[in-house]
C-alpha atoms as a PDB file:
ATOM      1  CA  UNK A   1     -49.047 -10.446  43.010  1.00  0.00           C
ATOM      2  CA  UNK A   2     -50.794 -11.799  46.029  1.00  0.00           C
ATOM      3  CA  UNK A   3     -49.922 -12.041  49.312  1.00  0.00           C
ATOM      4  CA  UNK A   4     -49.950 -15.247  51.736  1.00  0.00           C
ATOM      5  CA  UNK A   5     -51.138 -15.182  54.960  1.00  0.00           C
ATOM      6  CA  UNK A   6     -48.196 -18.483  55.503  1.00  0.00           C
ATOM      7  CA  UNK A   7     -45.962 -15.466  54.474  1.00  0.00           C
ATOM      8  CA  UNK A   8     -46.167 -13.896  58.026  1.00  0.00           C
ATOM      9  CA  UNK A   9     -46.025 -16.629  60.076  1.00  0.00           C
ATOM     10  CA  UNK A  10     -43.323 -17.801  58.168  1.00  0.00           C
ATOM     11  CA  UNK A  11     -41.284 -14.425  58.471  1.00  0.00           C
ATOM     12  CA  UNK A  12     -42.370 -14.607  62.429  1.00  0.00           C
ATOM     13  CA  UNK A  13     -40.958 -17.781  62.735  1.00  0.00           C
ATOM     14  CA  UNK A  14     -37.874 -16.539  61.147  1.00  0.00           C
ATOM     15  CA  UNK A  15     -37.870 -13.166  63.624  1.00  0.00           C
ATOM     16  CA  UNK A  16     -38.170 -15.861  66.579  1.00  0.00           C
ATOM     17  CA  UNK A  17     -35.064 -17.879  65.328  1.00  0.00           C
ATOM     18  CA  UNK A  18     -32.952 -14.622  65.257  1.00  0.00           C
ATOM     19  CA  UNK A  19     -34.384 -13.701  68.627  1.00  0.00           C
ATOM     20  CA  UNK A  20     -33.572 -17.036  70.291  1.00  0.00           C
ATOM     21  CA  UNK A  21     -29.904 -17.145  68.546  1.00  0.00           C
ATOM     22  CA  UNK A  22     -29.406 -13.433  70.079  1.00  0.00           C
ATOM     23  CA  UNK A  23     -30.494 -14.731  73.399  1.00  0.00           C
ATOM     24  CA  UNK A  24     -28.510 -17.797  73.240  1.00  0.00           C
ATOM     25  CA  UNK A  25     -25.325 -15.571  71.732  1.00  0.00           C
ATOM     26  CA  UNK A  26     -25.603 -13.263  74.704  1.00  0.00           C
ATOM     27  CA  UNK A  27     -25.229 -16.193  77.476  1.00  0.00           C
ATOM     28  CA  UNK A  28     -22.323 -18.405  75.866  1.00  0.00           C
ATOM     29  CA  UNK A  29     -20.547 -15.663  73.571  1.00  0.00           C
ATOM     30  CA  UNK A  30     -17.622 -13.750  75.339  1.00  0.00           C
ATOM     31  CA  UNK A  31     -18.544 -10.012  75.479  1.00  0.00           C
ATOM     32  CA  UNK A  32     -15.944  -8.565  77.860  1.00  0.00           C
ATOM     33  CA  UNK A  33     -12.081  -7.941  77.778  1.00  0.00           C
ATOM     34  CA  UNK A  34     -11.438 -10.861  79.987  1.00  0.00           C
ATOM     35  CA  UNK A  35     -13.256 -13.303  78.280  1.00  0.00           C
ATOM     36  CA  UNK A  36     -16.513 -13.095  80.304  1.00  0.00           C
ATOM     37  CA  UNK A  37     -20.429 -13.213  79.382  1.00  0.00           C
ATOM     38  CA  UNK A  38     -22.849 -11.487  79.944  1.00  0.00           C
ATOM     39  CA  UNK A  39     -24.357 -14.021  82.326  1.00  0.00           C
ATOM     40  CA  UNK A  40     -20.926 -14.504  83.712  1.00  0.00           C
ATOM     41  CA  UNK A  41     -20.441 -10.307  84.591  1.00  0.00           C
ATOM     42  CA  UNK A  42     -24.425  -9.110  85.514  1.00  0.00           C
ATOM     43  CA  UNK A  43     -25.226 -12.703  87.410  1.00  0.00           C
ATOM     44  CA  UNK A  44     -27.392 -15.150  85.760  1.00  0.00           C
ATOM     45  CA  UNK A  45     -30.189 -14.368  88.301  1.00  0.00           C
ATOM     46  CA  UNK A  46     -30.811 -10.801  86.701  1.00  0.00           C
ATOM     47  CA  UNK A  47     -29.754 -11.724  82.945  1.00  0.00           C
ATOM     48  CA  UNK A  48     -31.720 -14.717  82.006  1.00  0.00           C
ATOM     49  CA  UNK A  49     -34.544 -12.554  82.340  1.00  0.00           C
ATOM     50  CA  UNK A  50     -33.762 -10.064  80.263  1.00  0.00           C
ATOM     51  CA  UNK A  51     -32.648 -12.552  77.470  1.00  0.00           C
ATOM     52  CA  UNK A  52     -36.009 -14.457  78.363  1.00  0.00           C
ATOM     53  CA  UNK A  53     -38.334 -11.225  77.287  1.00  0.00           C
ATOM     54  CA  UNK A  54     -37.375 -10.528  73.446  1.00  0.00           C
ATOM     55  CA  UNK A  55     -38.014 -14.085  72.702  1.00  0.00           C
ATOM     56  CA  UNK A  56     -41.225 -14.092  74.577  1.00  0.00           C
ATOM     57  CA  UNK A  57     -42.146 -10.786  72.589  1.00  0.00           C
ATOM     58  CA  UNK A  58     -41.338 -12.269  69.240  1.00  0.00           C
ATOM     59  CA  UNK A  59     -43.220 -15.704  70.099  1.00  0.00           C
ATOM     60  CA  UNK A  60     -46.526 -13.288  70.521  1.00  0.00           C
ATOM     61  CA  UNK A  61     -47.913 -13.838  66.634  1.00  0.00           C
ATOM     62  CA  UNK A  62     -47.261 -17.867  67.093  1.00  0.00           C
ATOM     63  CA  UNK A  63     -49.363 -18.218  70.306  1.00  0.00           C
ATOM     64  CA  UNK A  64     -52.336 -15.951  68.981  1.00  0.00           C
ATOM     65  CA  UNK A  65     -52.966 -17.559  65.434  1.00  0.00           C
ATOM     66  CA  UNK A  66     -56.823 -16.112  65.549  1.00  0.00           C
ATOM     67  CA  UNK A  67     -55.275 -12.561  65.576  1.00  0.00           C
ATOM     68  CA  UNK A  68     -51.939 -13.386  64.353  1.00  0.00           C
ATOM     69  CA  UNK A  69     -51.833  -9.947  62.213  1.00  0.00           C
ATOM     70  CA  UNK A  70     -52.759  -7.699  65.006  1.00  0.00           C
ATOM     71  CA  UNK A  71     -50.503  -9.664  67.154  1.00  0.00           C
ATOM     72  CA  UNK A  72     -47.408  -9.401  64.866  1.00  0.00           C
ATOM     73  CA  UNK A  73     -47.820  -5.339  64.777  1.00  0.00           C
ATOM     74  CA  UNK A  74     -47.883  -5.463  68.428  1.00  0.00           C
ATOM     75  CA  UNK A  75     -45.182  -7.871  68.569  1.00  0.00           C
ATOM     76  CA  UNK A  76     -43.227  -5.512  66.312  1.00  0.00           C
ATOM     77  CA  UNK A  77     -44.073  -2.143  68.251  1.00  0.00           C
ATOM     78  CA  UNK A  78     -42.882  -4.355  71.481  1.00  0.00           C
ATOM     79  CA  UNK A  79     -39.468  -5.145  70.142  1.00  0.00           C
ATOM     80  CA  UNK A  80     -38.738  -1.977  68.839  1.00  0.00           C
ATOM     81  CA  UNK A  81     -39.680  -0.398  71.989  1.00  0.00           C
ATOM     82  CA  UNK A  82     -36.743  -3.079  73.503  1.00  0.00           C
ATOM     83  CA  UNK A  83     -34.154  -2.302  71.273  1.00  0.00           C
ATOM     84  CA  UNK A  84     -34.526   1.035  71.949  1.00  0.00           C
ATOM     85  CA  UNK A  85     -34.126   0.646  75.909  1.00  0.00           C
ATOM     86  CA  UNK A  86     -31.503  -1.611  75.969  1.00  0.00           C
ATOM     87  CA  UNK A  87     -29.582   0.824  73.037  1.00  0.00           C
ATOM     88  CA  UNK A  88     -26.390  -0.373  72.334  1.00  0.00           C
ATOM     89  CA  UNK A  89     -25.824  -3.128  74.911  1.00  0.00           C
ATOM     90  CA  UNK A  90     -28.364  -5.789  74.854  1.00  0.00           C
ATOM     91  CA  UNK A  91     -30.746  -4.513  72.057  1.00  0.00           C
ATOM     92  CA  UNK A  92     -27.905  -4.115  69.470  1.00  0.00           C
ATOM     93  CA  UNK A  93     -28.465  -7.634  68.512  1.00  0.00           C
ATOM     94  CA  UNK A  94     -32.549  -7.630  68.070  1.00  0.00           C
ATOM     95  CA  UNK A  95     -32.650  -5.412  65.464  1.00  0.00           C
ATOM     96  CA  UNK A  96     -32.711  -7.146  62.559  1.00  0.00           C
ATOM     97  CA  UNK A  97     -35.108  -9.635  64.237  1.00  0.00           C
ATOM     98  CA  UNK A  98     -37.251  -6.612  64.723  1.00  0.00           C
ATOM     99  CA  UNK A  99     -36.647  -6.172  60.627  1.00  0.00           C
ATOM    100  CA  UNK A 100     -37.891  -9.143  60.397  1.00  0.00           C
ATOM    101  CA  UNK A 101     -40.993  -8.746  62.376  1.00  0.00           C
ATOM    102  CA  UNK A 102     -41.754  -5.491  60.807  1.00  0.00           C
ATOM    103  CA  UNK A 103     -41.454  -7.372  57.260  1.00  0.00           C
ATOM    104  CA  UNK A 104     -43.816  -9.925  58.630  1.00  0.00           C
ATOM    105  CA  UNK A 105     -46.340  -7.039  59.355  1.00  0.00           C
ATOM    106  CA  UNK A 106     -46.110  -6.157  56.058  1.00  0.00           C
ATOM    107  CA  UNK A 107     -46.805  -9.243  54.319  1.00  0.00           C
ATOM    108  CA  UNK A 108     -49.766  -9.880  56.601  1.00  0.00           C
ATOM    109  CA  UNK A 109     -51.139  -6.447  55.742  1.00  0.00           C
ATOM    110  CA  UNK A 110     -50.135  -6.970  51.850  1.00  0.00           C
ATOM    111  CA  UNK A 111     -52.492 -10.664  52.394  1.00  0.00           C
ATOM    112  CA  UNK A 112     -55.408  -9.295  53.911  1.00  0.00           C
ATOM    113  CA  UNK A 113     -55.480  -6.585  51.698  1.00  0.00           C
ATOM    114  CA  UNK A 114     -54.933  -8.968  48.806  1.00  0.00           C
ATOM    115  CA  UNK A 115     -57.867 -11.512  50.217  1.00  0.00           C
ATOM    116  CA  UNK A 116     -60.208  -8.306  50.596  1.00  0.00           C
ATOM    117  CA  UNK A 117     -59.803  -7.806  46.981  1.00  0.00           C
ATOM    118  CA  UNK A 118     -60.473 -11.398  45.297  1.00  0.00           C
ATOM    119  CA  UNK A 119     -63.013 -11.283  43.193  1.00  0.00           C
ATOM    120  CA  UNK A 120     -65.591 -13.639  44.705  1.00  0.00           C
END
């Protein structure tokens, strides 16, 4: 079975979604006892930010379609390395759209290993 080089933009583009609806769950999505967000409690000034990065991160293999394998493995590395300093506050909610980016790593890698091997 071959792989398709669509097949890892298409599982970026997926990562991205779950980034953006992890961003967008962390402003309007109560996540305090009285009923407050996260933009609500920290300030918006200091949060949007933060909720600004990940997506930015995950959007790395979509602006760079020259080197869009290279860029995904990067782009993976980058969000794990978020998840893992945020920990169980902010970054709880990225992982599976690091999953994701890590799967589309894999299906690049599968393609261009695939395309290597075509008989010509």
């Amino acid at each position: 079975m071959r792989g398709s080089p669509d097949l890892e933009k298409w599982i970026g583009v997926a990562a991205l979604i779950i980034t953006v609806a992890a961003s967008v769950a962390w402003i309007f999505v109560p996540a305090y006892n009285g009923g407050a967000t996260v933009a609500d409690e920290n300030g918006s000034g200091s949060t949007y930010p933060l909720l600004v990065l990940p997506v930015l991160l995950a959007a790395i293999p979509l602006l760079a379609p020259g080197w869009r394998h290279g860029a995904t493995v990067l782009s993976a590395w980058l969000l794990l390395g978020w998840c893992l300093v945020t920990g169980f506050t902010l970054g709880l909610l990225y992982w599976p759209a690091f999953c994701f980016m890590v799967l589309a790593a894999y299906a690049g890698a599968r393609a261009r290993r695939s395309s290597l091997r075509a008989p010509t």
